[in-house]
C-alpha atoms as a PDB file:
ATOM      1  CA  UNK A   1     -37.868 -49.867  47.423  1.00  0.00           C
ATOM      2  CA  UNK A   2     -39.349 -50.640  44.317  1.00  0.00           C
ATOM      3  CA  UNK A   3     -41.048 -48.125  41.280  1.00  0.00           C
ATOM      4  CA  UNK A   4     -43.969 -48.328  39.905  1.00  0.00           C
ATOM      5  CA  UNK A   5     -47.123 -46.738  38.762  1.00  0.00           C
ATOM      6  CA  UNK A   6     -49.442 -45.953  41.210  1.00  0.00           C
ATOM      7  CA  UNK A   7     -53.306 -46.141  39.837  1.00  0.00           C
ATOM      8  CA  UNK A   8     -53.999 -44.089  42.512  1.00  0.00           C
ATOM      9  CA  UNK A   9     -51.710 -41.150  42.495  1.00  0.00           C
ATOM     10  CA  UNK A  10     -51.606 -41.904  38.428  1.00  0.00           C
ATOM     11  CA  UNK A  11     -47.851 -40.988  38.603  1.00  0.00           C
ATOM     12  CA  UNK A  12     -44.186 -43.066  38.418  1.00  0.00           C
ATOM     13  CA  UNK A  13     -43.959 -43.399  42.342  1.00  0.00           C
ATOM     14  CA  UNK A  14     -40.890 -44.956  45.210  1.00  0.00           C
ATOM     15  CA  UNK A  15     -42.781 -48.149  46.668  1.00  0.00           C
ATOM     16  CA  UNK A  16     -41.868 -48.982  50.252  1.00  0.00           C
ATOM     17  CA  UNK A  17     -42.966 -52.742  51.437  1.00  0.00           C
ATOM     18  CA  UNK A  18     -44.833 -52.867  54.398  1.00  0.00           C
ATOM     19  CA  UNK A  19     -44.108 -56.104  56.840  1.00  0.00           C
ATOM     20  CA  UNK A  20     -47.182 -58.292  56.922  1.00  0.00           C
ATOM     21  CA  UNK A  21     -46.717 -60.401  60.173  1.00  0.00           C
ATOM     22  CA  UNK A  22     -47.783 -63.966  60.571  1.00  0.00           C
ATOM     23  CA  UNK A  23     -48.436 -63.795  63.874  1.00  0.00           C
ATOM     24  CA  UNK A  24     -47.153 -67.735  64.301  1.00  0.00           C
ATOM     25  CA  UNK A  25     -49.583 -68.965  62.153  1.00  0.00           C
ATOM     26  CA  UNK A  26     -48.403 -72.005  60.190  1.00  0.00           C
ATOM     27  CA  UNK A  27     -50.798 -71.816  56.770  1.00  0.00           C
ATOM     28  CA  UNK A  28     -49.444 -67.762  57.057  1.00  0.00           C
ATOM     29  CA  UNK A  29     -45.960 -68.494  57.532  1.00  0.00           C
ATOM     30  CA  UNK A  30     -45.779 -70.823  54.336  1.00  0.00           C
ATOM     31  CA  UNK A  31     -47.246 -67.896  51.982  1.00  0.00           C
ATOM     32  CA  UNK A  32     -46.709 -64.441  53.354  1.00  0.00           C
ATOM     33  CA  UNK A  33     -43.437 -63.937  51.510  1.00  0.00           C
ATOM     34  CA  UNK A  34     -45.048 -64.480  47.962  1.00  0.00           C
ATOM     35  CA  UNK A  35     -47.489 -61.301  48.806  1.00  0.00           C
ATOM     36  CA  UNK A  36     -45.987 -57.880  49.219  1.00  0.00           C
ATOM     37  CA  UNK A  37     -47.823 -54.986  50.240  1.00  0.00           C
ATOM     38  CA  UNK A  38     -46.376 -51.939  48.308  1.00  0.00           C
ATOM     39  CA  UNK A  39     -47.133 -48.465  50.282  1.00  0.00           C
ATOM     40  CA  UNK A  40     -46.516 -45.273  47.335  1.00  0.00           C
ATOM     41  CA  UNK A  41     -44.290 -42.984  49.039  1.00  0.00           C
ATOM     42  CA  UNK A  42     -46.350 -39.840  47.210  1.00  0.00           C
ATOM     43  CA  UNK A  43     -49.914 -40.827  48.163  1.00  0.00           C
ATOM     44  CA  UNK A  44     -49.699 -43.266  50.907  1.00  0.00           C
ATOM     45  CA  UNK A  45     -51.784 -45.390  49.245  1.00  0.00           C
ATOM     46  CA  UNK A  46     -50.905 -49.354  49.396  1.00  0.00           C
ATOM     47  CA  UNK A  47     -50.713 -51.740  46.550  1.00  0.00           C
ATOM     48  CA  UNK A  48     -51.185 -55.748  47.126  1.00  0.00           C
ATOM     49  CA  UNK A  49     -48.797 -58.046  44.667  1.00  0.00           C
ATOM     50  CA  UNK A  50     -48.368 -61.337  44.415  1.00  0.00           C
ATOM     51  CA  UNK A  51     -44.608 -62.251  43.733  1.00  0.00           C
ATOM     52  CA  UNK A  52     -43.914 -66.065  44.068  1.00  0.00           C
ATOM     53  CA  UNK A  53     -40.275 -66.818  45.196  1.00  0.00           C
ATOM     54  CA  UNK A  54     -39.669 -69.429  42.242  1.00  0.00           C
ATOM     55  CA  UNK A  55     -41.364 -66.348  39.513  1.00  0.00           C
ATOM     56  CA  UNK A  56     -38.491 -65.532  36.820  1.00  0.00           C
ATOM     57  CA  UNK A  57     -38.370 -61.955  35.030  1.00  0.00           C
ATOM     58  CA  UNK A  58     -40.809 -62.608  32.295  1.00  0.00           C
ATOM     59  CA  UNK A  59     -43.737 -63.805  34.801  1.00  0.00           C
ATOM     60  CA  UNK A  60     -43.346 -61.373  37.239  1.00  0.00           C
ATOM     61  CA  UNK A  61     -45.250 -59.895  39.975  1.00  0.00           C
ATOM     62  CA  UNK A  62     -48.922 -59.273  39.571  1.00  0.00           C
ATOM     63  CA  UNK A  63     -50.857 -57.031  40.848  1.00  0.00           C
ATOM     64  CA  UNK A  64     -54.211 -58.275  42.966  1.00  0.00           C
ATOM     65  CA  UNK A  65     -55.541 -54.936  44.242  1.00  0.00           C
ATOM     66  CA  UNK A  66     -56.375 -51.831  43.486  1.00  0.00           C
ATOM     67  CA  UNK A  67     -57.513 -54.245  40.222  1.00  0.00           C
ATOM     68  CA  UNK A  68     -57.499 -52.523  36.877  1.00  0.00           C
ATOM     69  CA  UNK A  69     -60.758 -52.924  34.689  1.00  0.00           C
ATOM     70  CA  UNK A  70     -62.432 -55.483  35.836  1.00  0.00           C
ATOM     71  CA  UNK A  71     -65.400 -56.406  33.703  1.00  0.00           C
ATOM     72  CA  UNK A  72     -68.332 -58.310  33.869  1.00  0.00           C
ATOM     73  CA  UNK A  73     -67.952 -62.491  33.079  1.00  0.00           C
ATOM     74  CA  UNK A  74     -70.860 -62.155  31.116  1.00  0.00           C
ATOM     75  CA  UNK A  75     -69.440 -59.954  28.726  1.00  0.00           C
ATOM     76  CA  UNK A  76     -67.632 -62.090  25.952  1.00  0.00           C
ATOM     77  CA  UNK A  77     -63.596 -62.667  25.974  1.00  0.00           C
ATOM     78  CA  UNK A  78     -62.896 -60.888  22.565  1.00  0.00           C
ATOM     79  CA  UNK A  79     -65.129 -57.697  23.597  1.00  0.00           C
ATOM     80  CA  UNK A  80     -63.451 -57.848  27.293  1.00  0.00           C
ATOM     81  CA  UNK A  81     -60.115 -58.183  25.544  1.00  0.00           C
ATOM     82  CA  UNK A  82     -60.467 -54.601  23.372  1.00  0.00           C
ATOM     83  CA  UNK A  83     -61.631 -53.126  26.765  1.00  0.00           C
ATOM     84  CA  UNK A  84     -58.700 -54.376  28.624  1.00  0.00           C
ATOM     85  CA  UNK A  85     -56.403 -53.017  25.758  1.00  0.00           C
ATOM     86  CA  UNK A  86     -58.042 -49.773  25.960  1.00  0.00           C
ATOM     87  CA  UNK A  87     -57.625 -49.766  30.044  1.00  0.00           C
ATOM     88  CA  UNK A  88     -53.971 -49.855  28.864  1.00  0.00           C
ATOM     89  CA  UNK A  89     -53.938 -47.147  26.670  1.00  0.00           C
ATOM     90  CA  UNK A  90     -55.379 -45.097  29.380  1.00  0.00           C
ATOM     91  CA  UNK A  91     -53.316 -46.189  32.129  1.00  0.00           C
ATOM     92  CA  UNK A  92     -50.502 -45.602  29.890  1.00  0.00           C
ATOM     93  CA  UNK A  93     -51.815 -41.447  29.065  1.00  0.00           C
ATOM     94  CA  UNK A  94     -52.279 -42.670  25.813  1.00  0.00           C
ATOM     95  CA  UNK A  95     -55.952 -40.620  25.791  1.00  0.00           C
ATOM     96  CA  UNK A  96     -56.132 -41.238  21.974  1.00  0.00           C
ATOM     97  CA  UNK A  97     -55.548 -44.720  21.840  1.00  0.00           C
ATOM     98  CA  UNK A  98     -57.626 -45.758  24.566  1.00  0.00           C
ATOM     99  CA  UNK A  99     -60.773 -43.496  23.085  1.00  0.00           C
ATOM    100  CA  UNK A 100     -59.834 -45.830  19.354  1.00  0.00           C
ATOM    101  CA  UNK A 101     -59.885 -48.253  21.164  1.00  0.00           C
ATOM    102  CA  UNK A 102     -63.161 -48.099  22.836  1.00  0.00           C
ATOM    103  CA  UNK A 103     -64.497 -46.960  18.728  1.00  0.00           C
ATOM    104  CA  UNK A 104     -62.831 -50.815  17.852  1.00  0.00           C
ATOM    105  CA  UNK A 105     -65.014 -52.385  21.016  1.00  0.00           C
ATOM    106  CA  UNK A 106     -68.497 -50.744  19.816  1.00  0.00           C
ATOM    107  CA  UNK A 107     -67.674 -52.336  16.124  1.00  0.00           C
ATOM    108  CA  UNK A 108     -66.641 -55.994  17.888  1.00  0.00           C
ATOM    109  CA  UNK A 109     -70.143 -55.591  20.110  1.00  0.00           C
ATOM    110  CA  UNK A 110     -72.097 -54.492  17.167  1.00  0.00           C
ATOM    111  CA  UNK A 111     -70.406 -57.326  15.017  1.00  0.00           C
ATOM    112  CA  UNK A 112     -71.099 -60.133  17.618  1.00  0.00           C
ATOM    113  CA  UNK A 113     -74.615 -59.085  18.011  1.00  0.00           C
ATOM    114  CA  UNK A 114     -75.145 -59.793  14.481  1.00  0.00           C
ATOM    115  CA  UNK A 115     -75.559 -56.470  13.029  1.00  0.00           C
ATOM    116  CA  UNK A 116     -75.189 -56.843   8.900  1.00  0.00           C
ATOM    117  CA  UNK A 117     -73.989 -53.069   8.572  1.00  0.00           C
ATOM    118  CA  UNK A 118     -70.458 -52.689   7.750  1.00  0.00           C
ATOM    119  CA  UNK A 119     -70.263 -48.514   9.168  1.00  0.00           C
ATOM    120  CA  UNK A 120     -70.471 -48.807  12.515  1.00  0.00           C
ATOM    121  CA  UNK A 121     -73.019 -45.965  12.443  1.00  0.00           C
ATOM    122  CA  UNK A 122     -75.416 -48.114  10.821  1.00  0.00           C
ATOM    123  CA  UNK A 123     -74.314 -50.725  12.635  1.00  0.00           C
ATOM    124  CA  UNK A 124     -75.579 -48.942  15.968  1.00  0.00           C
ATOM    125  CA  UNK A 125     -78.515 -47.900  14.421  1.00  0.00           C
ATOM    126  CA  UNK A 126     -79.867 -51.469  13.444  1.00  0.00           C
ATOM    127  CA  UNK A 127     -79.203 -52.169  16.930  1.00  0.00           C
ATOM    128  CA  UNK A 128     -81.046 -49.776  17.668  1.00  0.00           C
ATOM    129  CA  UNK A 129     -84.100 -50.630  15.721  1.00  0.00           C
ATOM    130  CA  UNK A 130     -84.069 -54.142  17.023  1.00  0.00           C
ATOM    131  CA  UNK A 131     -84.624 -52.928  20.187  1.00  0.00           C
ATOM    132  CA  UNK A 132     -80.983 -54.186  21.587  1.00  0.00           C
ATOM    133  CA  UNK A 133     -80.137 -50.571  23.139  1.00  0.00           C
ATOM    134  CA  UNK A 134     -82.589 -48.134  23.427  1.00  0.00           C
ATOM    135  CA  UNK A 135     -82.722 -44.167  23.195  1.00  0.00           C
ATOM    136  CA  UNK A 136     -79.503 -42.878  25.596  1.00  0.00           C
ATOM    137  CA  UNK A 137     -77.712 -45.521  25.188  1.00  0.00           C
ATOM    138  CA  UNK A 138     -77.699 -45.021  21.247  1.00  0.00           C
ATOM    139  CA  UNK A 139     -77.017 -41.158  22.014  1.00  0.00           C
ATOM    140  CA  UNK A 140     -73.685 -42.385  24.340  1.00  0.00           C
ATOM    141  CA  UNK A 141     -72.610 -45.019  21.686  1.00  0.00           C
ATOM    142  CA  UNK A 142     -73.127 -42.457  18.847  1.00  0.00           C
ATOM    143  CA  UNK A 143     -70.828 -40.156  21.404  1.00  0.00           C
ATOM    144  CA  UNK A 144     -68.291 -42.744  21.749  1.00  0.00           C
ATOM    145  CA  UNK A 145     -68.230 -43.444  17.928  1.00  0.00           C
ATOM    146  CA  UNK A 146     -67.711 -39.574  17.089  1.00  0.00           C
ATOM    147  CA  UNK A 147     -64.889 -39.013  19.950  1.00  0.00           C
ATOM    148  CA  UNK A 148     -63.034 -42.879  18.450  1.00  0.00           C
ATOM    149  CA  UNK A 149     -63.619 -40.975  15.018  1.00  0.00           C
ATOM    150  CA  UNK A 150     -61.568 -38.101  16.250  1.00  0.00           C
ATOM    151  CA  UNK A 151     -58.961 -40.103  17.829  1.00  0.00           C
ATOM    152  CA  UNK A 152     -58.405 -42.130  14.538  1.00  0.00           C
ATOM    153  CA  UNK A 153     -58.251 -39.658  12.089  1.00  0.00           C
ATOM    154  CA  UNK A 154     -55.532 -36.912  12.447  1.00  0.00           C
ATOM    155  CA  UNK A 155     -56.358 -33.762  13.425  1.00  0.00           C
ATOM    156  CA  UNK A 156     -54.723 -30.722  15.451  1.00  0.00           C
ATOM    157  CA  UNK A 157     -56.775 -31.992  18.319  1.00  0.00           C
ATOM    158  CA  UNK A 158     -56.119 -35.021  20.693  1.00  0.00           C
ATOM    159  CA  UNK A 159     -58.872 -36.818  23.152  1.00  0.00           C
ATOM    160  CA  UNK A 160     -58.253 -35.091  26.516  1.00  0.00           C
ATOM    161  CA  UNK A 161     -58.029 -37.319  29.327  1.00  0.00           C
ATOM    162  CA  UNK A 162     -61.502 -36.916  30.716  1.00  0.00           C
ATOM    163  CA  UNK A 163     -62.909 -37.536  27.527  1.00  0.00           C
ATOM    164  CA  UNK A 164     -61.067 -40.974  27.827  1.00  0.00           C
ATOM    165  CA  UNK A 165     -62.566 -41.886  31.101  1.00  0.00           C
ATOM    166  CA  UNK A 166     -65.707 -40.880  30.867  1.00  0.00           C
ATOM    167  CA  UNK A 167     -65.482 -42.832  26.931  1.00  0.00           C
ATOM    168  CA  UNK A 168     -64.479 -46.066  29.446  1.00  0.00           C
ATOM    169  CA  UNK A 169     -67.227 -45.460  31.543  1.00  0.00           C
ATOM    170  CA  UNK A 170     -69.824 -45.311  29.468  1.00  0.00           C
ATOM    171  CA  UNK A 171     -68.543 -48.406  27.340  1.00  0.00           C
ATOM    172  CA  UNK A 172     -68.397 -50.494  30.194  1.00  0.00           C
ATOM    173  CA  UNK A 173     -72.389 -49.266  30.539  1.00  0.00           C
ATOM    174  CA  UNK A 174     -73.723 -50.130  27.621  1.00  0.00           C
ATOM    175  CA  UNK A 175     -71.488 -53.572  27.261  1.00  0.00           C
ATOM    176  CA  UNK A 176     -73.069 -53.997  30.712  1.00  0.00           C
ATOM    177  CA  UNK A 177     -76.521 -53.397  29.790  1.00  0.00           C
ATOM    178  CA  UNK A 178     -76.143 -55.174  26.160  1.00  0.00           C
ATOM    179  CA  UNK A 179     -74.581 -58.427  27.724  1.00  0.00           C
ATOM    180  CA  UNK A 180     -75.292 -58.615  31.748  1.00  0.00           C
ATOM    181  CA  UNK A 181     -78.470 -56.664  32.841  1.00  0.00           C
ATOM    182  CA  UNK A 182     -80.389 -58.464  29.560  1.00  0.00           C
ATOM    183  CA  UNK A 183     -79.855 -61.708  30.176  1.00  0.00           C
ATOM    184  CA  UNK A 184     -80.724 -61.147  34.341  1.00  0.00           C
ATOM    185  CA  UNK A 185     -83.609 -58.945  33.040  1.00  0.00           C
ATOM    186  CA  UNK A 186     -84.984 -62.338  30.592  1.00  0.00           C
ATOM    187  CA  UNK A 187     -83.891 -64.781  33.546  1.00  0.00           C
ATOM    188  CA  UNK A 188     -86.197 -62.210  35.937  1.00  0.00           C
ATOM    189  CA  UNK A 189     -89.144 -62.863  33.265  1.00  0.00           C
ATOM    190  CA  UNK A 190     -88.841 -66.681  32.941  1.00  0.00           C
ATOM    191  CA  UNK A 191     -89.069 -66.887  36.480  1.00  0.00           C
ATOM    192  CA  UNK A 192     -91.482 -65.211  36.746  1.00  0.00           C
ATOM    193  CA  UNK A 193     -93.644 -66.521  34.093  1.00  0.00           C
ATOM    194  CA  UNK A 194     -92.333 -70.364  35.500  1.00  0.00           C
ATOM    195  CA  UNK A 195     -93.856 -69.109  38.739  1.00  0.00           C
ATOM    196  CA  UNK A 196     -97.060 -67.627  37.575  1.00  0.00           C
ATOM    197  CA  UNK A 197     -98.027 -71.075  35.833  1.00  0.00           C
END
């Protein structure tokens, strides 16, 4: 038995390991104790870690699947790495933190797409008049902004938790659109124009 945090279930859960046979198999035999299949004893609901037998304490076992916030390659490591940190925040009910947190990943997007305005609602406005993010997705970043705004500053008021997901989700959409679907989008039209000469 083992406890840990289910994503699922999204509470402190008893983990149960459920026996993955080998069947015989030889290339199974030599790896099947460094995965563990964790079943939450609330929900049911497995978990697959990886837990070498030479790991120490500060390694530790990792978690393959369900993975947490997974984001695009294309989107660069120090935008990826304020969206992982606000993941965190989240999975650790810290609603607040994670929705600053997704106000200090608009500012590192709108700073490594070479906006020159310091306040980041400038700063999503000139990206917005340079035709980087058009009409709704200015309206969801100006959203964002407002609801990181109210998680910085203190108020009576904290970010509620669906405010927090839904600020994740539609982050991940416009870093998405800003870094992935653009650059497939100009690849599409090169192609295209390669092909039509």
């Amino acid at each position: 038995m083992r406890l840990l945090e289910c994503p699922q279930c999204e509470q402190m859960s008893l983990f149960g390991e459920w026996v993955i046979e080998s069947d015989g198999r030889p290339d199974l035999d030599d790896c099947r104790d460094d995965f563990k299949l964790w079943g939450c004893l609330a929900c049911g609901k497995p978990q697959l870690w990886y837990e070498p037998e030479d790991s120490d304490e500060s390694s530790g076992p990792q978690r393959l699947w369900p993975q947490v916030a997974a984001l695009a390659p294309g989107i660069p490591s120090s935008i990826a790495r304020e969206m992982v940190e606000a993941h965190a925040c989240f999975d650790a009910k810290l609603y607040t933190a994670a929705a600053v947190m997704v106000r200090r990943t608009l500012e590192g997007m709108c700073i490594e797409q070479g906006t020159q305005k310091k306040v980041l609602f400038q700063a999503l406005q000139e990206l917005r008049d340079s035709g980087k993010i058009e009409g709704r997705l200015f309206d969801w970043a100006q959203a964002l902004r407002v609801l990181g705004n109210q998680g910085a500053h203190f108020s009576e008021e904290s970010v509620r938790r669906e405010d927090a997901a839904d600020a994740l989700s539609l982050a991940e959409a416009l870093l998405n659109y800003i870094y992935v679907f653009t650059a497939k989008y100009e690849e599409f039209q090169k192609r295209r124009q390669a092909s039509a000469n």
